[in-house]
Every structure is written in C-alpha cells, then in structure tokens.
N, C-alpha and C. Protein backbone atom coordinates (compact mmCIF):
# COMPACT_ATOMS: atom_id res chain seq x y z
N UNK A 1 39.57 -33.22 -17.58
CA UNK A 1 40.02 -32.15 -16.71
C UNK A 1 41.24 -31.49 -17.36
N UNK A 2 41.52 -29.95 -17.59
CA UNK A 2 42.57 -29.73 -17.86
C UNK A 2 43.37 -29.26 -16.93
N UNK A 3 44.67 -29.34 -17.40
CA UNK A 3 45.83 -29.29 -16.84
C UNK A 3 45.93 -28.20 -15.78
N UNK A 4 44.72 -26.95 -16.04
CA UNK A 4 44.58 -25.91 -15.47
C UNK A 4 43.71 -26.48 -13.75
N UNK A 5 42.95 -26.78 -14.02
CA UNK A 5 41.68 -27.85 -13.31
C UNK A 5 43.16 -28.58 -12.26
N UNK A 6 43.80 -29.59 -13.50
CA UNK A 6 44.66 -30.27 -12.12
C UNK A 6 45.45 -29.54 -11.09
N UNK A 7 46.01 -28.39 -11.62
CA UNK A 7 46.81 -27.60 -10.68
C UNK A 7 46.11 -27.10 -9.77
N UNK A 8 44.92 -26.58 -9.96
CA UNK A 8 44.11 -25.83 -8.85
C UNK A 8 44.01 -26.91 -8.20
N UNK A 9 43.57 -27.94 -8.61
CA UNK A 9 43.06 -29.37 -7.17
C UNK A 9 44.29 -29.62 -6.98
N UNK A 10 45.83 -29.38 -7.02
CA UNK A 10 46.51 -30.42 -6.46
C UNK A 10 46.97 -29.10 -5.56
N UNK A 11 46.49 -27.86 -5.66
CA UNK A 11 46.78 -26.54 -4.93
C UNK A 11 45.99 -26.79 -3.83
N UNK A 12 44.83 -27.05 -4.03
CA UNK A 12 43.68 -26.91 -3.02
C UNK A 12 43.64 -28.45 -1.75
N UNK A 13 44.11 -29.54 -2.91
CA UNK A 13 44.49 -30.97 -1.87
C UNK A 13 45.85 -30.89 -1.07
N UNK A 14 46.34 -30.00 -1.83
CA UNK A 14 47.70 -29.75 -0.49
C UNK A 14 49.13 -31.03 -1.66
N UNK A 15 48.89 -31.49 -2.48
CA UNK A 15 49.56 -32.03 -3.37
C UNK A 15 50.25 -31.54 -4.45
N UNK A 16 49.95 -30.41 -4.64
CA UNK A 16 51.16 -29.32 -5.34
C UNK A 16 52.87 -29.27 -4.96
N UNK A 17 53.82 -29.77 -6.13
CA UNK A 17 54.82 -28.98 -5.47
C UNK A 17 55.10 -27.80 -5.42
N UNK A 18 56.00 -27.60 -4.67
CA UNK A 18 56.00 -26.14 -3.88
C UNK A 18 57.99 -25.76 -4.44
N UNK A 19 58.23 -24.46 -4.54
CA UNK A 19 59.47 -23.78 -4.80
C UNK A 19 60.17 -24.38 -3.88
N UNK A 20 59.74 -24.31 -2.62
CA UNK A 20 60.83 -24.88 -1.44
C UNK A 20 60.89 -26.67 -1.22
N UNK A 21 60.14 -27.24 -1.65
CA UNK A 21 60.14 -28.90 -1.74
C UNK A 21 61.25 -29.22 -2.48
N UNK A 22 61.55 -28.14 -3.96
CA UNK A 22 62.58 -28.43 -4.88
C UNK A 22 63.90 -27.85 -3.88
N UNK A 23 63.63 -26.81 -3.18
CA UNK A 23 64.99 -26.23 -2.81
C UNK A 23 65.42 -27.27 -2.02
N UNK A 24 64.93 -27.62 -1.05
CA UNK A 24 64.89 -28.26 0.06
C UNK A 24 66.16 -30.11 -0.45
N UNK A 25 64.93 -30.27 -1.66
CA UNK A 25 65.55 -31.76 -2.43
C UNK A 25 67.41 -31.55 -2.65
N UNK A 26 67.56 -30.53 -3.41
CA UNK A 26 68.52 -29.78 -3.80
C UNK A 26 69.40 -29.59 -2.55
N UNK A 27 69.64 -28.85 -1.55
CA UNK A 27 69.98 -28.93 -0.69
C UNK A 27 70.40 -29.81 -0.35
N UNK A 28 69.70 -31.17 0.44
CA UNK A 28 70.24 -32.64 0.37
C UNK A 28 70.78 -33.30 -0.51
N UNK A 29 70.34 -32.87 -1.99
CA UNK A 29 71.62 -33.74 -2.79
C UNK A 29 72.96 -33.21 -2.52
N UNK A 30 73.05 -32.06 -2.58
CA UNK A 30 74.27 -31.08 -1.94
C UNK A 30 75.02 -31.94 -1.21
N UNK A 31 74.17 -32.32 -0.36
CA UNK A 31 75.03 -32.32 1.18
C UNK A 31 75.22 -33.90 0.81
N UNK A 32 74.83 -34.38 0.59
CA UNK A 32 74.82 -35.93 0.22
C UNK A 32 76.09 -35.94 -0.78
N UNK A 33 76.05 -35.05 -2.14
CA UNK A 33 77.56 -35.22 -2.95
C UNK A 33 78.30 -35.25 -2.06
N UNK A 34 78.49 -33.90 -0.87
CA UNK A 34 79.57 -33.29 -0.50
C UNK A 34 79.95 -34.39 0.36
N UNK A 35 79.00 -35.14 1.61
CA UNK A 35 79.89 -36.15 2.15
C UNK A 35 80.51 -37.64 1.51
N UNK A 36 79.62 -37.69 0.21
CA UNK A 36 80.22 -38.84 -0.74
C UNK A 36 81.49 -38.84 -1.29
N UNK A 37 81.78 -37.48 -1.57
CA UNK A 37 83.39 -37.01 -1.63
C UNK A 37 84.32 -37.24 -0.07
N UNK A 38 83.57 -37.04 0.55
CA UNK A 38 84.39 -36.63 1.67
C UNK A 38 85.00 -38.01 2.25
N UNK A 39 84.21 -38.85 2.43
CA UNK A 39 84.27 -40.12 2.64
C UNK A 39 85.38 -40.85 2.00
N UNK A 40 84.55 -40.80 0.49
CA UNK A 40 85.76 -41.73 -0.75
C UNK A 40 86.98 -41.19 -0.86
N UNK A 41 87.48 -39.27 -0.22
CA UNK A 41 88.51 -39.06 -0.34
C UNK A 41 89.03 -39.63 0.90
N UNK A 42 88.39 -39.42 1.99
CA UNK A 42 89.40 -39.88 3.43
C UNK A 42 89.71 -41.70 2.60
N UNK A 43 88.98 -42.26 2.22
CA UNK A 43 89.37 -44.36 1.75
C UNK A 43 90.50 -43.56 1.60
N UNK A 44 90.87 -42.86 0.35
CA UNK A 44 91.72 -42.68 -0.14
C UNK A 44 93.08 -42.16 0.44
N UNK A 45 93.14 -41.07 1.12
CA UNK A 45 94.04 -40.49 1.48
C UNK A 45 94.27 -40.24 3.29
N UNK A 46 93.66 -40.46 4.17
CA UNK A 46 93.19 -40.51 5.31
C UNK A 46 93.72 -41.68 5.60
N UNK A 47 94.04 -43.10 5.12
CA UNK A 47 94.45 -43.82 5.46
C UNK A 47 95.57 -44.07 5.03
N UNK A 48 96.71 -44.64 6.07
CA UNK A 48 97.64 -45.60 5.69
C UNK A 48 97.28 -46.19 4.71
N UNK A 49 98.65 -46.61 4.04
CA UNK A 49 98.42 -47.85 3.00
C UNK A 49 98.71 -49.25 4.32
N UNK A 50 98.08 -50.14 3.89
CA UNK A 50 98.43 -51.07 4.59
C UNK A 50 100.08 -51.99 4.28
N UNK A 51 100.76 -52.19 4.60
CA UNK A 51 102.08 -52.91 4.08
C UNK A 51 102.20 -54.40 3.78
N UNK A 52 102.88 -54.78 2.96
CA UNK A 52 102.51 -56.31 2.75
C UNK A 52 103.11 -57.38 3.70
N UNK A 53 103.53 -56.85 4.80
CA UNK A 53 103.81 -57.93 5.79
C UNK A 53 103.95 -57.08 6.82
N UNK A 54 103.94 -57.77 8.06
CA UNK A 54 104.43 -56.97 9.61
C UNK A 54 105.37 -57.97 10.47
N UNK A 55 105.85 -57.58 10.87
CA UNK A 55 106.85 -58.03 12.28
C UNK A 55 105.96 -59.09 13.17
N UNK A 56 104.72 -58.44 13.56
CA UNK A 56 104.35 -59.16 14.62
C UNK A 56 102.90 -59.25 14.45
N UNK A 57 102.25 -59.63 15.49
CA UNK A 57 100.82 -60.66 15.11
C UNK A 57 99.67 -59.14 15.02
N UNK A 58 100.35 -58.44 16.11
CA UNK A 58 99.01 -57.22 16.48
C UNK A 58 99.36 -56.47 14.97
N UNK A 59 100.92 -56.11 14.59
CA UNK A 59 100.89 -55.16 13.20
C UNK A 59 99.85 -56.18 11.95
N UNK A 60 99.70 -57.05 12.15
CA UNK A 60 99.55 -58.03 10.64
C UNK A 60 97.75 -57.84 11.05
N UNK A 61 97.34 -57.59 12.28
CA UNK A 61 95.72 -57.69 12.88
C UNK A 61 95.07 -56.21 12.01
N UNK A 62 96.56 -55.10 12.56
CA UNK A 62 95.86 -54.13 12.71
C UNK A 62 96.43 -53.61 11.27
N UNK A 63 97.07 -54.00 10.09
CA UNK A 63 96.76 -53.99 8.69
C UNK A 63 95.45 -54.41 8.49
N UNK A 64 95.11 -55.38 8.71
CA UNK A 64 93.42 -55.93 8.43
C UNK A 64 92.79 -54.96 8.54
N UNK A 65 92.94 -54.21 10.03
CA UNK A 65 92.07 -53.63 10.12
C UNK A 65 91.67 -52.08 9.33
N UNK A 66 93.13 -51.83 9.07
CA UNK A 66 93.27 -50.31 7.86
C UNK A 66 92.47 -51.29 6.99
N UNK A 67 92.50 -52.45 6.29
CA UNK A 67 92.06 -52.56 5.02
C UNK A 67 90.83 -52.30 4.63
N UNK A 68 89.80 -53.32 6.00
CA UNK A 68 88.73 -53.18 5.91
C UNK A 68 88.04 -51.81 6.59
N UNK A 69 88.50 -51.09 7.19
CA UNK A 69 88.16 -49.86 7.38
C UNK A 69 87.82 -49.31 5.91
N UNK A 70 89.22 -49.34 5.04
CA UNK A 70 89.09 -48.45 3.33
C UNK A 70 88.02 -48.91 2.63
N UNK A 71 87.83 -50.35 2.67
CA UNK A 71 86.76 -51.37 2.33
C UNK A 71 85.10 -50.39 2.66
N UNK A 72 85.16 -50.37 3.59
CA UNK A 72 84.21 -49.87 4.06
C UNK A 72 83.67 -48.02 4.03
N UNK A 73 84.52 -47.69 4.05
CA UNK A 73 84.57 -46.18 4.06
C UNK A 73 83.94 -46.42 1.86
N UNK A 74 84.71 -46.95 1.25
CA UNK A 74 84.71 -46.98 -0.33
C UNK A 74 83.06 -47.27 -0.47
N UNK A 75 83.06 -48.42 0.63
CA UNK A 75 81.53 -49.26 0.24
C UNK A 75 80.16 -47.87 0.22
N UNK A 76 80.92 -47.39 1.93
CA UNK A 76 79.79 -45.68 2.31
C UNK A 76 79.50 -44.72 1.12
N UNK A 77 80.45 -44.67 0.35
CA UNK A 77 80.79 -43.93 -0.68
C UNK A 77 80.01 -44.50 -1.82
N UNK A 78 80.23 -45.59 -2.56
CA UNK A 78 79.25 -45.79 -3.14
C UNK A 78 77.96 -45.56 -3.27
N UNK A 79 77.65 -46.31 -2.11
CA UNK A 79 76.35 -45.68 -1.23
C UNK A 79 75.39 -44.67 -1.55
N UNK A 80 76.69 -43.52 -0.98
CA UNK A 80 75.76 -42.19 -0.74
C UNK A 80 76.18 -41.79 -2.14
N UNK A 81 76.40 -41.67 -3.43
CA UNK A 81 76.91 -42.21 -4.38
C UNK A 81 75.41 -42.29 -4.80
N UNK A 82 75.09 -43.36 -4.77
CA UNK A 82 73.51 -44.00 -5.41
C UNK A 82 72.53 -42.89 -5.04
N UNK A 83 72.51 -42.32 -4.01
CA UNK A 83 71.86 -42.19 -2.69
C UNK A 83 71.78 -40.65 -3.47
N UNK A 84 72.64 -39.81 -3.71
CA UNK A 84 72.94 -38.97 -5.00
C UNK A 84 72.02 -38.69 -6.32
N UNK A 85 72.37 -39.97 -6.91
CA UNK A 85 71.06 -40.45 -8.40
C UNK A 85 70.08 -40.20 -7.63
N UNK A 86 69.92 -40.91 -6.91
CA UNK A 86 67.98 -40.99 -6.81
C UNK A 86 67.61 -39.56 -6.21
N UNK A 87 68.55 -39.06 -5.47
CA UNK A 87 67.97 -37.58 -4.86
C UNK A 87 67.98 -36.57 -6.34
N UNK A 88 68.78 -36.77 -7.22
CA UNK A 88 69.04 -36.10 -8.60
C UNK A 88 67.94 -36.20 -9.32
N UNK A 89 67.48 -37.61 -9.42
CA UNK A 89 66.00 -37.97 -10.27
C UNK A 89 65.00 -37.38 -9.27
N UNK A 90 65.20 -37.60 -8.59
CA UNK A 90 63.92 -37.13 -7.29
C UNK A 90 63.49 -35.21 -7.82
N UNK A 91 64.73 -34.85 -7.83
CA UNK A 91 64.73 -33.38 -8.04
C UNK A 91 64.57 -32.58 -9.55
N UNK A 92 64.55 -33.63 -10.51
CA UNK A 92 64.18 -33.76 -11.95
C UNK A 92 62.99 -33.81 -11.64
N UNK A 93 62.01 -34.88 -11.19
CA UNK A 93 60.89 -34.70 -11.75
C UNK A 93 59.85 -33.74 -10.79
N UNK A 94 60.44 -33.51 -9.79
CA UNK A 94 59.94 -32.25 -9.46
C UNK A 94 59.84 -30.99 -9.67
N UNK A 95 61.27 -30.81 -9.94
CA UNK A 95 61.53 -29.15 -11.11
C UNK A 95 60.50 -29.45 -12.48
N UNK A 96 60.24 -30.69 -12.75
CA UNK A 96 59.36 -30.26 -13.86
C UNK A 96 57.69 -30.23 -13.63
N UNK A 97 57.55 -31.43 -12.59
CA UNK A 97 56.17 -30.57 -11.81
C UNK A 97 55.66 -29.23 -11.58
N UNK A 98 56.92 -28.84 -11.15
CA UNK A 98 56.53 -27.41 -10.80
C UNK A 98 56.48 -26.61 -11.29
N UNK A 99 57.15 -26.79 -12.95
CA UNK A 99 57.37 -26.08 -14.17
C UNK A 99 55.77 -26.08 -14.58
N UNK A 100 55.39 -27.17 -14.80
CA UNK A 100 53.94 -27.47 -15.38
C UNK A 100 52.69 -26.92 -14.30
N UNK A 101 52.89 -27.21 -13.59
CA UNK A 101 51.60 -26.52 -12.44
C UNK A 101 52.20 -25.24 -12.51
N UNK A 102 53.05 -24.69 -12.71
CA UNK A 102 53.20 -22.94 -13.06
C UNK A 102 52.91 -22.92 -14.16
N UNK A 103 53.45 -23.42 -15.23
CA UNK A 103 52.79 -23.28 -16.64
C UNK A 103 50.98 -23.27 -16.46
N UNK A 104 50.83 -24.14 -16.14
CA UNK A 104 49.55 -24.46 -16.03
C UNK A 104 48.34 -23.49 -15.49
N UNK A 105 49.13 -23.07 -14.07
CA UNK A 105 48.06 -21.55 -13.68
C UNK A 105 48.44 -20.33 -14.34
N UNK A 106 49.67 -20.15 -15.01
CA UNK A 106 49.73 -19.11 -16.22
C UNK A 106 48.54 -19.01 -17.32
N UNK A 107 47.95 -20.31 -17.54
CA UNK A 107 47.29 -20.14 -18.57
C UNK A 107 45.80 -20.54 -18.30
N UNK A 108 45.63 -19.63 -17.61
CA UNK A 108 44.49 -19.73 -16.66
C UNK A 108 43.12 -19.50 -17.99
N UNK A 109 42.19 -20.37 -17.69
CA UNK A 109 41.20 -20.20 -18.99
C UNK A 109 39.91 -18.84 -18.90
N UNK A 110 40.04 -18.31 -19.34
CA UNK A 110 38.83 -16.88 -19.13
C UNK A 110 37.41 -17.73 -19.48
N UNK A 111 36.82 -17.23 -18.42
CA UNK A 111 35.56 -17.24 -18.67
C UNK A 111 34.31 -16.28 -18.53
C-alpha cells in the first residue's frame, strides 16, 4: 500500500490527524508549562522561609507545615514538569503525522 493509499484510509477511517488535534495538543502543553512555572515559582517565593526554631509548640507545627506545603507545591511542579515532555513528544509525533499524510495526498498518483 502506498503512503498515498494510507492517508486516504486513515482519512476515510476517521484516524487521520487533523490541524486542530496538533493545535489543540499545543495549547495544553501551553497551559501545562505555564502552571508548572506558576506553581514552582509560588514553592519559591509565595512562601515564607520557614525559621530554624520557634518560641512555641503551634510556631514549630506551623513551620512544618510551610515546609511541607514547599515540599509539595516543588513535588506538583515536577510533575506537571514531566507532564510537559510527554505532551511535547505527544505533539512531535503528530506534527510529523500530519506533515506526512499532507505530504502524502500532495503526491497524489495519476492514473
């Protein structure tokens, strides 16, 4: 089957990608960087530093609790972080799908 052949069947099975599947991917990585920043900057700057001792039992509780809050906010970040790559690869091999099934009905065979 050529390459021409596959594009029409993956046109006609509804398995073609499409201009907007890529936009769409794109879009969500977007929004996915943008809150992965947003996040790892609040660990960062959004919080108190925690201090290395307190007065009393609730200040020494509620250091813990700034810590593992940053802990956690860093961990989200990572996360969506990964979460990033794979939407990035996701959107690689689709931009080139779609490169090739356009290539592909460009060079439509005369008969």
């Amino acid at each position: 089957m050529s390459s021409y052949d596959e594009a029409v069947l993956a046109l006609i099975t509804g398995t073609a990608v499409t201009s907007e599947q890529v936009d769409e991917v794109r879009r969500h990585r977007d929004a996915v960087t943008a809150l992965a920043e947003e996040v790892g900057a609040g660990a960062r700057t959004r919080l108190p530093e925690a201090p290395v001792s307190w007065c009393s039992e609730a200040g020494t509780a509620y250091a813990e609790v700034l810590v593992g809050v940053a802990e956690a906010l860093t961990s989200i970040s990572a996360t969506l972080t990964t979460a990033e790559l794979g939407l990035s690869s996701c959107l690689e091999v689709l931009q080139a799908r779609l490169d090739e099934q356009e290539a592909a009905l460009a060079s439509r065979p005369v008969s």
